[in-house]
Protein backbone atom coordinates (compact mmCIF):
# COMPACT_ATOMS: atom_id res chain seq x y z
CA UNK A 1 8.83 11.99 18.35
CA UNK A 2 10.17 9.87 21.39
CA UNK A 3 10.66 6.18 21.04
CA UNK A 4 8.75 5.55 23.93
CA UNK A 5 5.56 8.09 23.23
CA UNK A 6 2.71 5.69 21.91
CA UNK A 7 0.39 6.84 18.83
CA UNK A 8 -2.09 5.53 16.34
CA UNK A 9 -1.14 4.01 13.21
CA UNK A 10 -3.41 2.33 10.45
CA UNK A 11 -1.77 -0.84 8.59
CA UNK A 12 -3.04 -2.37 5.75
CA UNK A 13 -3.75 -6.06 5.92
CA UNK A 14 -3.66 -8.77 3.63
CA UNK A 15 -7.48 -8.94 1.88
CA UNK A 16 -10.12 -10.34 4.46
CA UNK A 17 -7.52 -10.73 7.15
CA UNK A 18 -8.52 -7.73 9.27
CA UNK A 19 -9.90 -9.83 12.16
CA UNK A 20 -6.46 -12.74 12.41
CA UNK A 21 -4.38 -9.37 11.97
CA UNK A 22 -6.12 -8.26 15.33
CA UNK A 23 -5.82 -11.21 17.02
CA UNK A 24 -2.52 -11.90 16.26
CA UNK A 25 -1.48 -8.21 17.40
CA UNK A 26 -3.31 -9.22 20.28
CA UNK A 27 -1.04 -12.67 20.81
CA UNK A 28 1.87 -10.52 20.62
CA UNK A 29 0.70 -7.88 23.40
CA UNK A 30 0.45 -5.05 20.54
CA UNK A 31 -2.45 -2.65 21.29
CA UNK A 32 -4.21 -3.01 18.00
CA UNK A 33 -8.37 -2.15 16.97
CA UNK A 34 -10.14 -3.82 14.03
CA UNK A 35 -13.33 -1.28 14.13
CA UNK A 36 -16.22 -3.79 13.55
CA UNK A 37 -19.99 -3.40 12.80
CA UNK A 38 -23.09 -5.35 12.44
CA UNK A 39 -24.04 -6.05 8.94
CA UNK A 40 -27.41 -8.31 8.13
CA UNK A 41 -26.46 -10.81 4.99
CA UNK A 42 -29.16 -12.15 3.38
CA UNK A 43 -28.29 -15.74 2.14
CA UNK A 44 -31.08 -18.08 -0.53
CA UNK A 45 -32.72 -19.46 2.55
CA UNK A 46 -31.88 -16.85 5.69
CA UNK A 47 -30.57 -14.12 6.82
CA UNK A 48 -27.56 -13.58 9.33
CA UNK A 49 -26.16 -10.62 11.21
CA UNK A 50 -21.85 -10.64 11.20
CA UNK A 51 -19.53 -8.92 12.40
CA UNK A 52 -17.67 -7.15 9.37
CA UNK A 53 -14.21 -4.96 9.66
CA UNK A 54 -15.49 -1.11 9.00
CA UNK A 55 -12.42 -0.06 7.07
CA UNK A 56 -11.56 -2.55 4.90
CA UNK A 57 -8.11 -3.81 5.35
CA UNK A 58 -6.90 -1.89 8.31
CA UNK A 59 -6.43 -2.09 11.43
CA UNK A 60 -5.39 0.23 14.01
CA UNK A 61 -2.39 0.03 16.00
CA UNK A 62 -1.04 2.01 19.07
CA UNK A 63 2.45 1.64 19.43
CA UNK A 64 5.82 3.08 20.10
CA UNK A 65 8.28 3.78 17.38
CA UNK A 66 10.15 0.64 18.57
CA UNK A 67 7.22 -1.50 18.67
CA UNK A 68 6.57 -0.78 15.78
CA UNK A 69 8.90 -3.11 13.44
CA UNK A 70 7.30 -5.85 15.36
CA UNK A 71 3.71 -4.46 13.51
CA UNK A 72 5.47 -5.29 10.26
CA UNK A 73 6.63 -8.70 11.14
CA UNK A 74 3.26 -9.93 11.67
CA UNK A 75 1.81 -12.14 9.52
CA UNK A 76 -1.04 -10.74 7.51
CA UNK A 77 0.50 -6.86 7.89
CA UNK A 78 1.72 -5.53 4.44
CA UNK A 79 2.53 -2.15 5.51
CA UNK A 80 1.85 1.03 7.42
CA UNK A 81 -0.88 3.73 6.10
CA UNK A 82 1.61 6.54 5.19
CA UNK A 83 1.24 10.25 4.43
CA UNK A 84 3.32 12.19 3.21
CA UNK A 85 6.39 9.41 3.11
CA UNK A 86 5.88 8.51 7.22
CA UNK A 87 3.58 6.53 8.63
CA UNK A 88 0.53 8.34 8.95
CA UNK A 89 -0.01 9.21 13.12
CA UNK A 90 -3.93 9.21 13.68
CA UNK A 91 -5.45 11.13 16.22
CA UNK A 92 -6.33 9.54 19.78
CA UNK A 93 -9.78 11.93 19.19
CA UNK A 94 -10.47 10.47 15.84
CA UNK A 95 -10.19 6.59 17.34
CA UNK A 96 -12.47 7.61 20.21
CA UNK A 97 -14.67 9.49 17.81
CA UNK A 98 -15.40 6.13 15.51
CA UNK A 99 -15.47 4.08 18.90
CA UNK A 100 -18.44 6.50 20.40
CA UNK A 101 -19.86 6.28 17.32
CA UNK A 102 -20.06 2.30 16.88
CA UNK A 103 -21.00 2.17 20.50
CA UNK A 104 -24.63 3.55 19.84
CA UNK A 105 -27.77 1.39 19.26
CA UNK A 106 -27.99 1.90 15.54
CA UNK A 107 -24.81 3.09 14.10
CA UNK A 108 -24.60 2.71 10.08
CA UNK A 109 -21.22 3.48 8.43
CA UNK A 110 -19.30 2.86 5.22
CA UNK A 111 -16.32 4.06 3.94
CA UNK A 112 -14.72 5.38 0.71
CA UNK A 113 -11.80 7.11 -0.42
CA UNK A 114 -12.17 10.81 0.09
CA UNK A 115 -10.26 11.19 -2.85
CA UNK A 116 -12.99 10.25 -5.05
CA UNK A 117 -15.46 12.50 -3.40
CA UNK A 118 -16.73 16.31 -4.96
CA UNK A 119 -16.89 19.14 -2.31
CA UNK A 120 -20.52 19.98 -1.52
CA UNK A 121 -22.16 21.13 1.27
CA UNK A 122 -20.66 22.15 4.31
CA UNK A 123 -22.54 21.22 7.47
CA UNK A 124 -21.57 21.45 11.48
CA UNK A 125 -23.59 18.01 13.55
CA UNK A 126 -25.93 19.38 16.37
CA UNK A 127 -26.18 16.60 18.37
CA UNK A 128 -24.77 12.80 19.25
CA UNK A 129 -21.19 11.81 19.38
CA UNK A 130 -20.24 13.86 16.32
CA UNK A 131 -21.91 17.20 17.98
CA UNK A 132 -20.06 20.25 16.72
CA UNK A 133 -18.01 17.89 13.74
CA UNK A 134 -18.34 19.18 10.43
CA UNK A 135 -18.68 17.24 7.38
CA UNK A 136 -19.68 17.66 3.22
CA UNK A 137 -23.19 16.41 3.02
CA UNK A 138 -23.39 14.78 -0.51
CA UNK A 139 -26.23 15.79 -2.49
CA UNK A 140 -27.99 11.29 -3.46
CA UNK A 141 -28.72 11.23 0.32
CA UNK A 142 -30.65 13.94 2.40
CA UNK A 143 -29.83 11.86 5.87
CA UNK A 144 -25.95 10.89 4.56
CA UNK A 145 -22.93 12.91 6.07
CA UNK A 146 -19.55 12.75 4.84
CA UNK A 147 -16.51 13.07 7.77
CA UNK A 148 -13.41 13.19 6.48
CA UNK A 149 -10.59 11.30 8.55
CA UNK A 150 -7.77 12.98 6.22
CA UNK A 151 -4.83 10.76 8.01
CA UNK A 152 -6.50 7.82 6.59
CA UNK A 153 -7.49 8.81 3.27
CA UNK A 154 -10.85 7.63 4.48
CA UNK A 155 -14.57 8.95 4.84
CA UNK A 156 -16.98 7.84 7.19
CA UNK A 157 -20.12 7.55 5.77
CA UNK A 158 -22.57 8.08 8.93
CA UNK A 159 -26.57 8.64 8.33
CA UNK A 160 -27.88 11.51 10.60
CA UNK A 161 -31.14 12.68 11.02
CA UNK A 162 -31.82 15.77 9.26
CA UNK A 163 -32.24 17.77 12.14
CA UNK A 164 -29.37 16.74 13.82
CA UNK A 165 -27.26 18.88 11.15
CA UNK A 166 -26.88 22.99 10.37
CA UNK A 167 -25.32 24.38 7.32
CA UNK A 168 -22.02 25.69 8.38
């Protein structure tokens, strides 16, 4: 890998620091994504729509391998996401995938470890951002498709229409 060639790392943050990690990334002139979505949160007497980090503490981080000891040294950043005793590289086409994604009107994700996950169904997406992605469909959830993101260790839990998916 050349110093110079920029890729996509995941760091974990300090606990419910995911947004100041970003910003301060930001300050520093780091090209760094905190993937957010809209959550409603119902409180005793209302409810309010915030902003929420998708993958709870990451954030995303394109770098060079020299910029990247200046990741570490900002406040907030514990450590990189590694795999297999590196830092983990993510894929440009998986950033741009979750990007599309959130980008549409009604998006709905969470995550979970895909480690704690049983292999089910095997299905191939038919149309939207994730057309011709496959996924594990898990059985609680007839609209609910798995997609693994294997450099992270992550799932993305994204509700399809049933339609919108073929067995594979």
């Amino acid at each position: 890998m050349a110093e110079n060639e920029k890729h996509w790392y995941a760091v974990y943050t300090r606990p419910r620091s995911e947004k100041r990690v970003d910003t301060l990334l930001q300050k520093k002139f780091i090209e760094s994504w905190c993937p957010l979505q809209k959550v409603v949160r119902q409180w005793s007497d209302r409810k309010k729509t915030i902003l929420q980090p998708l993958f709870t503490s990451y954030v995303f981080v394109h770098v060079t391998g020299r910029q990247r000891i200046e990741v570490l040294q900002t406040d907030g950043v514990l450590n990189y996401v590694h795999y297999l005793g590196k830092p983990a590289i993510i894929k440009d086409e998986e950033i741009q995938l979750i990007k599309s994604y959130l980008q549409e009107g009604e998006a709905a994700i969470t995550t979970q470890s895909w480690e704690s996950l049983e292999e089910d169904i095997k299905v191939q997406i038919t149309q939207g951002v994730f057309i011709q992605n496959t996924g594990t469909i898990i059985k609680s959830g007839k609209k609910t498709l798995y997609v693994r993101l294997e450099s992270l260790g992550q799932v993305m839990v994204v509700e399809f229409p049933v339609q919108h998916v073929k067995s594979v």
